[in-house]
PDB file of N, CA and C in Angstrom:
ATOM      1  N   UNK A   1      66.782  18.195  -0.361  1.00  0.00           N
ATOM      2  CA  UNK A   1      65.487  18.704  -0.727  1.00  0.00           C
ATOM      3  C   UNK A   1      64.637  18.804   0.532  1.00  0.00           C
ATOM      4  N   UNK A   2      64.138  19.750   0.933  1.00  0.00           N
ATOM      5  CA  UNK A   2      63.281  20.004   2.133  1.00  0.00           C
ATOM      6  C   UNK A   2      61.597  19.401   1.617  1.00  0.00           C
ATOM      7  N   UNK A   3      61.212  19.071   2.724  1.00  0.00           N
ATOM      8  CA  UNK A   3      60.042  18.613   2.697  1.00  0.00           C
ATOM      9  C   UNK A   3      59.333  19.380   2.368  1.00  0.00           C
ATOM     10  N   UNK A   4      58.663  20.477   1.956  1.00  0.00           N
ATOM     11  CA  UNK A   4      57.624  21.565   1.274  1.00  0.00           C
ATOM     12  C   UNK A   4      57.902  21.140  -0.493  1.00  0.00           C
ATOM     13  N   UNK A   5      58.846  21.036  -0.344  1.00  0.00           N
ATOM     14  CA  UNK A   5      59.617  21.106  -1.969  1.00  0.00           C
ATOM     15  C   UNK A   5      58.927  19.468  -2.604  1.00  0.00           C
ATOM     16  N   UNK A   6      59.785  18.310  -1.686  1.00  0.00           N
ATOM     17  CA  UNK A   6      59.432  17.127  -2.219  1.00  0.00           C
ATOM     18  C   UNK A   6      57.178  17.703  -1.921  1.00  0.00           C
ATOM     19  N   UNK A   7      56.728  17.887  -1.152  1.00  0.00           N
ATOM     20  CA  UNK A   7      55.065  17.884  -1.798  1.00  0.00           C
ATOM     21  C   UNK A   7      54.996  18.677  -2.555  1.00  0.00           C
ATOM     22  N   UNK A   8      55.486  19.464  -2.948  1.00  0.00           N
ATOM     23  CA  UNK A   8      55.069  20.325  -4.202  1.00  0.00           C
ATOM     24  C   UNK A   8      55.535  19.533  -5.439  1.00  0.00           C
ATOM     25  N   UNK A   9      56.768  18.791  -5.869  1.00  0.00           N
ATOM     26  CA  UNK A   9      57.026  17.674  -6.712  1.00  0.00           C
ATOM     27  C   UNK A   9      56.248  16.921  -6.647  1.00  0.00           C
ATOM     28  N   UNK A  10      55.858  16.122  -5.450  1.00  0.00           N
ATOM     29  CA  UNK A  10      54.747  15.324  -5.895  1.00  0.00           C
ATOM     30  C   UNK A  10      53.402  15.648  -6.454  1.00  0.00           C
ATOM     31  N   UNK A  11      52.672  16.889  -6.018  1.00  0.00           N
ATOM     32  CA  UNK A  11      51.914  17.362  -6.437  1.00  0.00           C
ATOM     33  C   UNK A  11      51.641  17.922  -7.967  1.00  0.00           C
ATOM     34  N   UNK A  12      52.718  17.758  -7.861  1.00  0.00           N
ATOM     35  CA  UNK A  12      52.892  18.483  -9.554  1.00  0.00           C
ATOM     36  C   UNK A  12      52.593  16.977 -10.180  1.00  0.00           C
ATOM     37  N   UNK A  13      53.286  15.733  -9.948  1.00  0.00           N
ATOM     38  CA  UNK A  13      53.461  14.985 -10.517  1.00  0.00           C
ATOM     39  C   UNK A  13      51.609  14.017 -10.588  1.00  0.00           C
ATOM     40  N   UNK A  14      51.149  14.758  -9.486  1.00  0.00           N
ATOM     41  CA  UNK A  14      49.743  14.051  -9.412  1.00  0.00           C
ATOM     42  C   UNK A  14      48.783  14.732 -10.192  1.00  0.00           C
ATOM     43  N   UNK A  15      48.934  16.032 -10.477  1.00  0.00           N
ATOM     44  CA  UNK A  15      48.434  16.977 -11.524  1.00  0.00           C
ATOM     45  C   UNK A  15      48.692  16.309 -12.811  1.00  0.00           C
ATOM     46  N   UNK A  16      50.333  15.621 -13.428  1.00  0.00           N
ATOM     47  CA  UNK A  16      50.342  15.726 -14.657  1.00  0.00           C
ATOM     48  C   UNK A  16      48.990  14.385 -15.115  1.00  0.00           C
ATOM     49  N   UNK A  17      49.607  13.708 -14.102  1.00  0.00           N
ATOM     50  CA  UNK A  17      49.124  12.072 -14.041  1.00  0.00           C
ATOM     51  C   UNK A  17      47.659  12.889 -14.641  1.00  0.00           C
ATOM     52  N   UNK A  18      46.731  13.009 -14.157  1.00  0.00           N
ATOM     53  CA  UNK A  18      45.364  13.381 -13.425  1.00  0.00           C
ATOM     54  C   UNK A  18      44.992  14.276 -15.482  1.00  0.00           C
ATOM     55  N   UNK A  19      46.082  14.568 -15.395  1.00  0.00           N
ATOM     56  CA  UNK A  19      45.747  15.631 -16.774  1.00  0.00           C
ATOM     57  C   UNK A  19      45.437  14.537 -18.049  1.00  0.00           C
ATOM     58  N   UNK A  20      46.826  13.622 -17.787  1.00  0.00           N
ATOM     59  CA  UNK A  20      46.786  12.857 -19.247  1.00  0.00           C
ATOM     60  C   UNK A  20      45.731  11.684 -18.913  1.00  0.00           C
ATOM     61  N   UNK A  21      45.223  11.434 -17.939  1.00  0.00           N
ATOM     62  CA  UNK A  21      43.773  10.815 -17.611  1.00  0.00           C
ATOM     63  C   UNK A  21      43.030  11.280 -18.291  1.00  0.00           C
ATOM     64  N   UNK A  22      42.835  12.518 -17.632  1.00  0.00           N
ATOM     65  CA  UNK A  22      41.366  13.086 -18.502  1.00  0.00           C
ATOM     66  C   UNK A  22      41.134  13.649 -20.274  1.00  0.00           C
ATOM     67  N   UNK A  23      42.550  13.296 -20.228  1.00  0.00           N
ATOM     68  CA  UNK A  23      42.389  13.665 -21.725  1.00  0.00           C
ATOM     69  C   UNK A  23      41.443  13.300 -22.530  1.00  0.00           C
ATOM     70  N   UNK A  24      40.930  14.004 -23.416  1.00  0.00           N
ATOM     71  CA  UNK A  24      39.638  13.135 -24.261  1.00  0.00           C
ATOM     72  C   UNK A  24      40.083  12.548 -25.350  1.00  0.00           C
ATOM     73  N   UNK A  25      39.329  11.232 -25.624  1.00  0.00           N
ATOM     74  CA  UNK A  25      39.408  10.694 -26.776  1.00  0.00           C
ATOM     75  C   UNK A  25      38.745  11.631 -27.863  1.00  0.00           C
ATOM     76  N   UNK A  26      39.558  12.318 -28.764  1.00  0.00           N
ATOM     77  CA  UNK A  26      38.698  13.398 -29.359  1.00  0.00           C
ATOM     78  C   UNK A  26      37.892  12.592 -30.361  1.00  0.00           C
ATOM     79  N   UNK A  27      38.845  11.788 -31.279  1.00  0.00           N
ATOM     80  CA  UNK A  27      37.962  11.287 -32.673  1.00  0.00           C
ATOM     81  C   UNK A  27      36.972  10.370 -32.622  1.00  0.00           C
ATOM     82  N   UNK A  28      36.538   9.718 -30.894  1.00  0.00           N
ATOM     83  CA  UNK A  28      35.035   9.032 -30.900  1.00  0.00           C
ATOM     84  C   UNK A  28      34.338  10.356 -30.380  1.00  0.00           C
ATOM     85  N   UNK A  29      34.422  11.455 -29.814  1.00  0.00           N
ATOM     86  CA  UNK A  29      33.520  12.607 -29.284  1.00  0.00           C
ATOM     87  C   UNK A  29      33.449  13.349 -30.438  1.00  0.00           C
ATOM     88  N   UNK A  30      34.180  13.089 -31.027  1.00  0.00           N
ATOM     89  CA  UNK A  30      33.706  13.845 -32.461  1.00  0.00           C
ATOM     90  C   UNK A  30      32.745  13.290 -33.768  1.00  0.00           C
ATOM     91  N   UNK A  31      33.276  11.672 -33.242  1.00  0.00           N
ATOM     92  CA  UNK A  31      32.064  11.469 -34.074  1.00  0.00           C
ATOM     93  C   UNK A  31      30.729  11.091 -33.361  1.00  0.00           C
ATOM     94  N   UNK A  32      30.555  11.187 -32.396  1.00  0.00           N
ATOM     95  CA  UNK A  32      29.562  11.644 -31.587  1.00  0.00           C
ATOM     96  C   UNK A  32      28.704  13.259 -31.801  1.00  0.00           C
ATOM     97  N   UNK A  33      29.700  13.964 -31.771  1.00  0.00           N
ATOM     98  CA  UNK A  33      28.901  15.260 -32.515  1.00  0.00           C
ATOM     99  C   UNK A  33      28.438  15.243 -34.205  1.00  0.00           C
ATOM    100  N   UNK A  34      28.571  14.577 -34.684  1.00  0.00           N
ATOM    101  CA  UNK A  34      28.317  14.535 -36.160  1.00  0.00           C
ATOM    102  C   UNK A  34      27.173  14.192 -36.348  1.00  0.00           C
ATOM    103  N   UNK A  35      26.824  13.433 -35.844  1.00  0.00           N
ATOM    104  CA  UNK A  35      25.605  12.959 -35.950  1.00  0.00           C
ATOM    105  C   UNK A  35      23.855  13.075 -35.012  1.00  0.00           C
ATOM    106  N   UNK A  36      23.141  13.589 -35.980  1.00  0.00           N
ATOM    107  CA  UNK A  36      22.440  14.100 -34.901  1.00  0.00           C
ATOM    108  C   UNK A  36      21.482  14.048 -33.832  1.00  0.00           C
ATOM    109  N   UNK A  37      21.475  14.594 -32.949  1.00  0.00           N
ATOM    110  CA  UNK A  37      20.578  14.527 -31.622  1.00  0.00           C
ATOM    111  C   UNK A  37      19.275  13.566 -31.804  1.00  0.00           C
ATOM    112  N   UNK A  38      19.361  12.500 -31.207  1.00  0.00           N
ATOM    113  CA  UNK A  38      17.737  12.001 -31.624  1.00  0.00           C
ATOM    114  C   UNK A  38      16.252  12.848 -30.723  1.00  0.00           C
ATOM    115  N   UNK A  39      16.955  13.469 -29.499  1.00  0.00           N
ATOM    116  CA  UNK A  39      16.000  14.002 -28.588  1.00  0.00           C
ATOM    117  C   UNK A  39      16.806  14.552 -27.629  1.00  0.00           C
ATOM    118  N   UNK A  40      16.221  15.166 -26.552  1.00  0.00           N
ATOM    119  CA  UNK A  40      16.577  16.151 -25.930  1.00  0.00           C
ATOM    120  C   UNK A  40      17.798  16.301 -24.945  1.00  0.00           C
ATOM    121  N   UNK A  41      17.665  14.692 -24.628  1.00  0.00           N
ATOM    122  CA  UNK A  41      18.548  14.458 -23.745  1.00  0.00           C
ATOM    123  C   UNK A  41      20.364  14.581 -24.567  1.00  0.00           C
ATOM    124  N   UNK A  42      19.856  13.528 -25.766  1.00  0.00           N
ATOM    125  CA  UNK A  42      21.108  13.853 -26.736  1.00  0.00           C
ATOM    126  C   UNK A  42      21.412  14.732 -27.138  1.00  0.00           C
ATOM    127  N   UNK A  43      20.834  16.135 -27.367  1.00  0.00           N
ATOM    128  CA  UNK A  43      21.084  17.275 -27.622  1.00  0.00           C
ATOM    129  C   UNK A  43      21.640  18.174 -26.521  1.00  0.00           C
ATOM    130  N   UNK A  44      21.257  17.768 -25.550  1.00  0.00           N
ATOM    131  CA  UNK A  44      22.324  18.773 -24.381  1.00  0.00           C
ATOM    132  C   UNK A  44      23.555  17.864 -23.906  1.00  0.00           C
ATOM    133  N   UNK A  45      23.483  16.169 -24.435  1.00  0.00           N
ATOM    134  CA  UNK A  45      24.805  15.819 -23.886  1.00  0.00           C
ATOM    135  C   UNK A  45      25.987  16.391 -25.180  1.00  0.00           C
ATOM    136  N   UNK A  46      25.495  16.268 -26.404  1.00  0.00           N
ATOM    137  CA  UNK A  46      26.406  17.228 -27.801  1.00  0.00           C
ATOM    138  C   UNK A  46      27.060  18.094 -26.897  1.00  0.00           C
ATOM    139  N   UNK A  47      25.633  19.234 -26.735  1.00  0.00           N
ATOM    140  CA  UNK A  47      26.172  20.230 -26.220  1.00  0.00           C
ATOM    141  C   UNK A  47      26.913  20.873 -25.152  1.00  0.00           C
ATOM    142  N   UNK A  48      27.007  19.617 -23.958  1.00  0.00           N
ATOM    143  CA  UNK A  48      28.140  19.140 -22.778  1.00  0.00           C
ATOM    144  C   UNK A  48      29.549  19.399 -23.516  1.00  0.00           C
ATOM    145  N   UNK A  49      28.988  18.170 -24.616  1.00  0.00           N
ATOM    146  CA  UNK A  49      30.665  17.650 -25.075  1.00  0.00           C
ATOM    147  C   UNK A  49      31.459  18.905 -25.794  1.00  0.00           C
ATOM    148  N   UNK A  50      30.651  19.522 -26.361  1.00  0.00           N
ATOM    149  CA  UNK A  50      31.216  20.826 -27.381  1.00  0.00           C
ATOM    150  C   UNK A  50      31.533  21.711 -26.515  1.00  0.00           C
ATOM    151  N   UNK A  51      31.057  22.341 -25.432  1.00  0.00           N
ATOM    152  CA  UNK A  51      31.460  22.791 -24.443  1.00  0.00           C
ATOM    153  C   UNK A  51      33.022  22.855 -23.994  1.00  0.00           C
ATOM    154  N   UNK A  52      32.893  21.134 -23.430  1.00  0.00           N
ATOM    155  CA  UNK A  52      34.230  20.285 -23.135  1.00  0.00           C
ATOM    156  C   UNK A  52      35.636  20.205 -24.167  1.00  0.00           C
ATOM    157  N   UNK A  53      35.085  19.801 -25.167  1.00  0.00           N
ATOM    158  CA  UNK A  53      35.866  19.722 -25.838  1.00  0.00           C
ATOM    159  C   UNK A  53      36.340  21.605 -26.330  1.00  0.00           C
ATOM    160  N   UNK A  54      35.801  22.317 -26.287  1.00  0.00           N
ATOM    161  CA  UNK A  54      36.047  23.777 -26.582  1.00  0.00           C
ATOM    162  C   UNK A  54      37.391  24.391 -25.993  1.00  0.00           C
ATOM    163  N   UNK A  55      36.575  23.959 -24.535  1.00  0.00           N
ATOM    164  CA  UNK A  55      37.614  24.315 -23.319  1.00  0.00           C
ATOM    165  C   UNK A  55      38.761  23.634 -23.443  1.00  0.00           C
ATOM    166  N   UNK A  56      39.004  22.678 -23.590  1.00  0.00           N
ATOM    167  CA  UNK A  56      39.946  21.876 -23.493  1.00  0.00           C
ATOM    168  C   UNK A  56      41.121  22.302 -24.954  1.00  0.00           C
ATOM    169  N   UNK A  57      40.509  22.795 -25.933  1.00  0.00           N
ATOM    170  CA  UNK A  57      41.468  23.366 -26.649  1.00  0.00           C
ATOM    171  C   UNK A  57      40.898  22.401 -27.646  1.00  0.00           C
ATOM    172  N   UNK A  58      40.434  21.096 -28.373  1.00  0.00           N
ATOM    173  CA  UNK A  58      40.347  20.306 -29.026  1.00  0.00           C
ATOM    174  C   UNK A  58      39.628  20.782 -30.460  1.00  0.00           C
ATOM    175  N   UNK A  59      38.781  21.912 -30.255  1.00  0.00           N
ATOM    176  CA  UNK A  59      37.796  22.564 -31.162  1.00  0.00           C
ATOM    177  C   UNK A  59      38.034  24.098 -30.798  1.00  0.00           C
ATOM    178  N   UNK A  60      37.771  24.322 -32.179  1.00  0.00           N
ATOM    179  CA  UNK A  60      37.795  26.151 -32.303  1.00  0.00           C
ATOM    180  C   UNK A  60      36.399  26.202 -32.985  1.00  0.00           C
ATOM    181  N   UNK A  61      36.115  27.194 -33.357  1.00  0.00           N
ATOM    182  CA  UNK A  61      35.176  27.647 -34.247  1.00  0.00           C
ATOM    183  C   UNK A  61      35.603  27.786 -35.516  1.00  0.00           C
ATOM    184  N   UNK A  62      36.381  27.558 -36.015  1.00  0.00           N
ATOM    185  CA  UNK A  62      36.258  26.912 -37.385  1.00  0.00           C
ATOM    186  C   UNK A  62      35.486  25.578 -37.732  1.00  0.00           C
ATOM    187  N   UNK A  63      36.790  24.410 -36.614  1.00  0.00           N
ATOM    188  CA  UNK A  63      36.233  23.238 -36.855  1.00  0.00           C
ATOM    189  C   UNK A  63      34.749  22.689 -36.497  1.00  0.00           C
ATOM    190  N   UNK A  64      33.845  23.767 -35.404  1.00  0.00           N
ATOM    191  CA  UNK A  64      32.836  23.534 -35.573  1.00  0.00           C
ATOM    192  C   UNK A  64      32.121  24.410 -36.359  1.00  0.00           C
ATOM    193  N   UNK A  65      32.362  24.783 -37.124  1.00  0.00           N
ATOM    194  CA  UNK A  65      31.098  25.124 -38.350  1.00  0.00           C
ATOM    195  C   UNK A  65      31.178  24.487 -39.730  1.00  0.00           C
ATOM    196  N   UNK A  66      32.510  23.630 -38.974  1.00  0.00           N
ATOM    197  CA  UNK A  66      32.712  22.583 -40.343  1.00  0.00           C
ATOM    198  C   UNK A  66      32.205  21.572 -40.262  1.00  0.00           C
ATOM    199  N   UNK A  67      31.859  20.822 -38.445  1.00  0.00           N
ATOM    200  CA  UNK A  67      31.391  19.913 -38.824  1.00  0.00           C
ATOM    201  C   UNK A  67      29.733  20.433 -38.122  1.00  0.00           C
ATOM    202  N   UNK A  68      29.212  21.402 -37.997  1.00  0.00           N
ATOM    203  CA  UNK A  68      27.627  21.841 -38.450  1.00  0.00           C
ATOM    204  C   UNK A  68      27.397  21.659 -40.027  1.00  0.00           C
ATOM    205  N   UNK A  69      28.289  22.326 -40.818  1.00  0.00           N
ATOM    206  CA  UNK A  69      27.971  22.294 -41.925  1.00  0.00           C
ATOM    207  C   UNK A  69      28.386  20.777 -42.541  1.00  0.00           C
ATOM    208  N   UNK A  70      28.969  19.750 -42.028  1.00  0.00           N
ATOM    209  CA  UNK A  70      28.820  18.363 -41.981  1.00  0.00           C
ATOM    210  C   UNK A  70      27.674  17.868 -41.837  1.00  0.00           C
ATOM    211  N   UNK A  71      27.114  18.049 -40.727  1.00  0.00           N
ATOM    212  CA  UNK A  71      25.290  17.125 -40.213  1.00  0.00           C
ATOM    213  C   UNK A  71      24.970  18.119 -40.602  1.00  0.00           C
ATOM    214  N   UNK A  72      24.478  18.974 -41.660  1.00  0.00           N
ATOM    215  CA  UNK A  72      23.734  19.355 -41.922  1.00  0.00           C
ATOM    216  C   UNK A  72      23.455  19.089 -43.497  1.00  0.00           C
ATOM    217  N   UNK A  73      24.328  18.610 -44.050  1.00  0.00           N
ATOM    218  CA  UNK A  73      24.737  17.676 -45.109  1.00  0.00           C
ATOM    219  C   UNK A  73      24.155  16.551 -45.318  1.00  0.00           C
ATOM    220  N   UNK A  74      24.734  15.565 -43.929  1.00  0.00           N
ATOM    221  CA  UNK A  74      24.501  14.638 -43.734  1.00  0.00           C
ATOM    222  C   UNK A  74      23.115  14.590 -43.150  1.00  0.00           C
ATOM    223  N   UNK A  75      22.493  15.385 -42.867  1.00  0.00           N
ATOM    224  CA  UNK A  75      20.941  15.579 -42.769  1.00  0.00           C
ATOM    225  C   UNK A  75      20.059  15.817 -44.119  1.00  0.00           C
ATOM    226  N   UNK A  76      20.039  16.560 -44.820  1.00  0.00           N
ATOM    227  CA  UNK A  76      20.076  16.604 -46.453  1.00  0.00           C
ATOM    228  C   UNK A  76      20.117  15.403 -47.078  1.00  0.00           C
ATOM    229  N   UNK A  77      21.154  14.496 -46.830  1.00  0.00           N
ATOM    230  CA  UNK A  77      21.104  13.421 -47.865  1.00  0.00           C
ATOM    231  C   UNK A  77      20.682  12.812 -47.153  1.00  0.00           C
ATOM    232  N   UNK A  78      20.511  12.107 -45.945  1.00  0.00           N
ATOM    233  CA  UNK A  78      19.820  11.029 -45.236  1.00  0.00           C
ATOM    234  C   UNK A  78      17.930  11.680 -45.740  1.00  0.00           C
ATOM    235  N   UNK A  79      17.692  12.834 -45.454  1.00  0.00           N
ATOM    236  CA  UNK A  79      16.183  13.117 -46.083  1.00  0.00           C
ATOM    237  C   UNK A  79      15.599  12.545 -47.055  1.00  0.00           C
ATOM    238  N   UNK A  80      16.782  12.868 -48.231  1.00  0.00           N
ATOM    239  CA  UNK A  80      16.317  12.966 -49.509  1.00  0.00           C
ATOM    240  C   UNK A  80      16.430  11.119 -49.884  1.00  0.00           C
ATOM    241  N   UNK A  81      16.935  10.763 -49.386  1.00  0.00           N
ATOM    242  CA  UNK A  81      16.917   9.165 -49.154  1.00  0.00           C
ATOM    243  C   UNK A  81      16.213   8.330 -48.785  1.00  0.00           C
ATOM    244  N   UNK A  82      15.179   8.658 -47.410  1.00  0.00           N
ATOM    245  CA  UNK A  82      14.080   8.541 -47.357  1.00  0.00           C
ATOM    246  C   UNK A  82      12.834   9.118 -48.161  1.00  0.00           C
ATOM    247  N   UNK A  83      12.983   9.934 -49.238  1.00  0.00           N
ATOM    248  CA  UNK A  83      11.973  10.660 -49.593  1.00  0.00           C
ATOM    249  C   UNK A  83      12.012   9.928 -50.736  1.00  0.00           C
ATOM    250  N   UNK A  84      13.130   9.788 -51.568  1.00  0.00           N
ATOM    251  CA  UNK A  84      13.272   8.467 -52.974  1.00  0.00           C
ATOM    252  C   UNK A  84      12.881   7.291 -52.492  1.00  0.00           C
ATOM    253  N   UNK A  85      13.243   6.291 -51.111  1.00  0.00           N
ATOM    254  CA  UNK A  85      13.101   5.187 -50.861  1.00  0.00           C
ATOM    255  C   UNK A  85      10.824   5.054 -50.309  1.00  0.00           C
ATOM    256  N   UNK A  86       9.924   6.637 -50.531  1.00  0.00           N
ATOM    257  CA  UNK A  86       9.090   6.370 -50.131  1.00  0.00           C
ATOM    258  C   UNK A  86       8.538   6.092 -48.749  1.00  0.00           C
ATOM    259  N   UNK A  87       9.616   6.549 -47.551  1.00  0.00           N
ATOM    260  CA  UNK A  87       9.046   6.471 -46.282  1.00  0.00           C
ATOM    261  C   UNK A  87       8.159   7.591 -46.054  1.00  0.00           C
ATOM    262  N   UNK A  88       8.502   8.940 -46.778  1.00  0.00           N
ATOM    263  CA  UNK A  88       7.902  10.231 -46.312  1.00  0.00           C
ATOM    264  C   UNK A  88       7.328  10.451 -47.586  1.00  0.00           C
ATOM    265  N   UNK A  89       5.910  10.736 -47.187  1.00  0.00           N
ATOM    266  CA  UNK A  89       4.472  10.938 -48.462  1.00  0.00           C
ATOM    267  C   UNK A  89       5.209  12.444 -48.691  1.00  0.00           C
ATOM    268  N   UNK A  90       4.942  12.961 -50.099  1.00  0.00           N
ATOM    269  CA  UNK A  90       5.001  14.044 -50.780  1.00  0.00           C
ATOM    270  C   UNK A  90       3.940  14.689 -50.041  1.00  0.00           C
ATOM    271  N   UNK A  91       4.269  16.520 -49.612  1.00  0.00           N
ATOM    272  CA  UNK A  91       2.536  17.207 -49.134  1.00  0.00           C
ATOM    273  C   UNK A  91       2.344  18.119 -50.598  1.00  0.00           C
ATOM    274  N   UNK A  92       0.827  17.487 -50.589  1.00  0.00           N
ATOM    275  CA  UNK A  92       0.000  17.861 -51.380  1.00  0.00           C
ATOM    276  C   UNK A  92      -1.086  19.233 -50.961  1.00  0.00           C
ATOM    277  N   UNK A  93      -0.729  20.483 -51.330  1.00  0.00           N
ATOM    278  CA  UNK A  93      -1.960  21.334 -50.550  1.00  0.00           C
ATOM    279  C   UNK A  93      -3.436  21.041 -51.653  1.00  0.00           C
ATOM    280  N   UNK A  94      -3.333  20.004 -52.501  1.00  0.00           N
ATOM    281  CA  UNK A  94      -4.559  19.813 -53.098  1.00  0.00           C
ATOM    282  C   UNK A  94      -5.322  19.161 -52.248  1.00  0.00           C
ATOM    283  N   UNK A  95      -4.557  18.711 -51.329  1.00  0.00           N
ATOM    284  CA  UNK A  95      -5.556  17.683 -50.559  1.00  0.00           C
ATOM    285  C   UNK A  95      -5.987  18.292 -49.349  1.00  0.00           C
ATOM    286  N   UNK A  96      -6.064  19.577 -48.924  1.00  0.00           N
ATOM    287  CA  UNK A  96      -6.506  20.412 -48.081  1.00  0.00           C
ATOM    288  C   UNK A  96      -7.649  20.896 -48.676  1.00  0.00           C
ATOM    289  N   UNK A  97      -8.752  21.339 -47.952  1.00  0.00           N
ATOM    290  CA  UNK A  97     -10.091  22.094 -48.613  1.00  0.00           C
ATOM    291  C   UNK A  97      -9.545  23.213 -48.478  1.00  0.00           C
ATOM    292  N   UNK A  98     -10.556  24.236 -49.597  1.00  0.00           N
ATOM    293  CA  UNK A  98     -10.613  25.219 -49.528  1.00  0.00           C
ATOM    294  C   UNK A  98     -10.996  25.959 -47.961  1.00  0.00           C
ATOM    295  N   UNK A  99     -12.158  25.709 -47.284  1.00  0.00           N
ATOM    296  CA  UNK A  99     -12.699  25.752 -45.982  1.00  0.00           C
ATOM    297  C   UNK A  99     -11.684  25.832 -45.063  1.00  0.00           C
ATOM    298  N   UNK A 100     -11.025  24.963 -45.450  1.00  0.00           N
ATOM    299  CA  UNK A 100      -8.960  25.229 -44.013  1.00  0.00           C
ATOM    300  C   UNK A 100      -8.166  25.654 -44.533  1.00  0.00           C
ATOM    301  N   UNK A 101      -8.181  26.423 -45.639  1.00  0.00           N
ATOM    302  CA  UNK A 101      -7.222  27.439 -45.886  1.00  0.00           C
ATOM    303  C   UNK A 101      -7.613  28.840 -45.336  1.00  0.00           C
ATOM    304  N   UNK A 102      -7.486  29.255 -44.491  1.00  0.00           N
ATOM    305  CA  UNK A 102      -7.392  30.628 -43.130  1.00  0.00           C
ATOM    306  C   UNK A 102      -6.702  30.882 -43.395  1.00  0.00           C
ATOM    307  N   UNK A 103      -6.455  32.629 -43.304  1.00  0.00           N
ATOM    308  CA  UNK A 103      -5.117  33.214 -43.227  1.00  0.00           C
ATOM    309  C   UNK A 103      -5.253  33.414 -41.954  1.00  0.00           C
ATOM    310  N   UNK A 104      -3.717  33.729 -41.579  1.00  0.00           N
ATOM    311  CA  UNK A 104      -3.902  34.043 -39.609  1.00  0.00           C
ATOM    312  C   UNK A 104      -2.549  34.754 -39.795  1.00  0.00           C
ATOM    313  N   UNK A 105      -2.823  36.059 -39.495  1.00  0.00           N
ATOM    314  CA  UNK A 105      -1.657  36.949 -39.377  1.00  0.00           C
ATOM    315  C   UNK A 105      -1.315  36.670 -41.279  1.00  0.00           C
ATOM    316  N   UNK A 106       0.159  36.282 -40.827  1.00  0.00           N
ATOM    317  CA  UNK A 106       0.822  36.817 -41.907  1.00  0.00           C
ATOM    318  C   UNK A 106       1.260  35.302 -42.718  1.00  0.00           C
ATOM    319  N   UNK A 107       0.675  34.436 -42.075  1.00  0.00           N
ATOM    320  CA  UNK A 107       0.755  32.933 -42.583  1.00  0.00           C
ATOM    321  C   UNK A 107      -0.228  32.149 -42.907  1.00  0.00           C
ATOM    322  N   UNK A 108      -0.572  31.035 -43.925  1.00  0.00           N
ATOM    323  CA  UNK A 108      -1.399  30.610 -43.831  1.00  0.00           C
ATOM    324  C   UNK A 108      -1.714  29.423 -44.138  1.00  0.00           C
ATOM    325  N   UNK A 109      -2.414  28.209 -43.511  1.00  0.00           N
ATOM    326  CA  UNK A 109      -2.600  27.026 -42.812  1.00  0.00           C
ATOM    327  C   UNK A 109      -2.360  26.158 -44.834  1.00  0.00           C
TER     328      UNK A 109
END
């Protein structure tokens, strides 16, 4: 074996190494995307990971509109859970005056 040959074997062999390193743990980054963004910073690291994980082959666009339409579920019932348990007051527009009801454009207060 000539020496060009053995570094290109090794090289290859430092590639595979280097690959199954970086492999992602998919099913904690996934449940990392499920749940949602508390603020801004968490919302662009999601959107790092979905990225990542895209590229990498791990997610298609199926499986993410399955699990959008997951937290968005799971947003729904966590609401309505707080709204039975009484953390979030019912809005009442009785309790607005007449005087601040403005129309503005095509909406109104």
């Amino acid at each position: 074996m000539s020496n060009m040959s053995k570094k290109r074997s090794i090289g290859r062999m430092i590639a595979r190494a280097k690959a199954i390193a970086n492999k992602p743990d998919a099913k904690s980054e996934l449940e990392l995307l499920k749940t949602p963004p508390k603020n801004r910073t968490e919302a662009k690291k999601q959107l790092a990971l979905k990225l990542k994980l895209v590229r990498s082959g791990a997610l298609d666009s199926k499986s993410l509109r399955a699990l959008s339409k997951q937290s968005e579920q799971a947003l729904l019932i966590a609401n309505a859970l707080r709204f039975d348990e009484g953390l979030v007051d019912p809005v009442s527009t009785d309790k607005t005056s007449d005087s601040n009801k403005r129309w503005r454009g095509r909406t109104a207060d």
